[in-house]
Protein backbone atom coordinates (compact mmCIF):
# COMPACT_ATOMS: atom_id res chain seq x y z
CA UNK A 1 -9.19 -13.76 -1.30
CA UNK A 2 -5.88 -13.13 -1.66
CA UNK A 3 -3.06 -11.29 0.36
CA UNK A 4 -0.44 -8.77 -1.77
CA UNK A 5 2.49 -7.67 0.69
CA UNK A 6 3.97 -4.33 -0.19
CA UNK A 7 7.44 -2.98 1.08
CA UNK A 8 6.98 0.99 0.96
CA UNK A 9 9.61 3.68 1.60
CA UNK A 10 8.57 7.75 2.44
CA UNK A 11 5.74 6.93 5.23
CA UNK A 12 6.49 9.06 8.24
CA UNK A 13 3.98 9.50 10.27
CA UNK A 14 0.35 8.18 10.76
CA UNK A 15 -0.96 10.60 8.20
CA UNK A 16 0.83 8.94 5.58
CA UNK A 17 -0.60 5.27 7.02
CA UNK A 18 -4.08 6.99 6.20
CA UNK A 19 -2.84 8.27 2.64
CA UNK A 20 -1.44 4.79 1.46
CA UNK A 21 -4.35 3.13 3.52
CA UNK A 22 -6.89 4.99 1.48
CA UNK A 23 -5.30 5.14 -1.84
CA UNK A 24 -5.66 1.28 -2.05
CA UNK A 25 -8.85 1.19 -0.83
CA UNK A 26 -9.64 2.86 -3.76
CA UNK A 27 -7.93 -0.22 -6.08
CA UNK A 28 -11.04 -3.11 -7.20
CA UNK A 29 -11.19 -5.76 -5.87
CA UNK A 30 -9.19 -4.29 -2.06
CA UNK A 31 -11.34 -5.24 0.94
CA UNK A 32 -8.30 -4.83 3.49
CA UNK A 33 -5.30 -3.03 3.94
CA UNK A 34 -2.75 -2.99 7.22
CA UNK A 35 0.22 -0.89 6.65
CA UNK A 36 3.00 -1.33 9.40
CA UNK A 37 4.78 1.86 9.64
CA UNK A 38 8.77 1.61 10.18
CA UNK A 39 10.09 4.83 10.81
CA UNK A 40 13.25 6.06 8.67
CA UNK A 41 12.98 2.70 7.02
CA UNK A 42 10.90 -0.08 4.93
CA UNK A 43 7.12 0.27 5.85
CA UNK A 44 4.70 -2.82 4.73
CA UNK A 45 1.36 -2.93 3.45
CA UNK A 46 -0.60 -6.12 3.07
CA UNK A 47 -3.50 -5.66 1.18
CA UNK A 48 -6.07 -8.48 1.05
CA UNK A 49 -8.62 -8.15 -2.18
CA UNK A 50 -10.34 -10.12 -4.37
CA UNK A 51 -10.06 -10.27 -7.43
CA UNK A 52 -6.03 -8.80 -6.90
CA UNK A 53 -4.75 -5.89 -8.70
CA UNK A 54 -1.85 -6.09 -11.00
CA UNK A 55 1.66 -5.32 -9.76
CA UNK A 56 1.10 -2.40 -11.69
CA UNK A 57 -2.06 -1.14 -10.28
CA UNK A 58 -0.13 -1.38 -6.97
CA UNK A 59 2.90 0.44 -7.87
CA UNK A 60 1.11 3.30 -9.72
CA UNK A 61 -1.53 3.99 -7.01
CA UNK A 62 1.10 4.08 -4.25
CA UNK A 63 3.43 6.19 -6.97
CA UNK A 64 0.23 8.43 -6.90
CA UNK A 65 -0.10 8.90 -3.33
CA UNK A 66 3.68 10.36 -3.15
CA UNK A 67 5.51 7.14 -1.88
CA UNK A 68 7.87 4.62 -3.56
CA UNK A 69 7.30 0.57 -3.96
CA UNK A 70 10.54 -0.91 -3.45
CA UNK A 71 11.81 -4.70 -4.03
């Protein structure tokens, strides 16, 4: 197993925890996601899977979901 840590910007609210949350539950290989919501600022999801998707995988499936990956 192996853990991917994600800073996110756009999450708001719980409902958007959920959105993220379920969006990469829907990656292979992701058997665990915690986001940590920081309101008006850098959110964090750390996403624990086996085999781990690409940083591309990541990126497009939060792009998806209406939020931004940032560095």
């Amino acid at each position: 197993m192996a853990q991917t840590t994600l800073k996110l910007q756009g999450l708001t609210c719980q409902g958007c925890v959920g959105s993220v949350t379920k969006a990469l539950y829907g990656l292979p290989g992701v058997t665990d996601v915690n986001v940590d919501l920081v309101d008006d600022g850098v959110s964090t999801a750390t996403v624990t899977s086996n085999p781990t998707p690409s940083a591309e995988q990541f990126t497009q499936t939060i792009t998806d979901a209406g939020y931004t990956v940032v560095n």
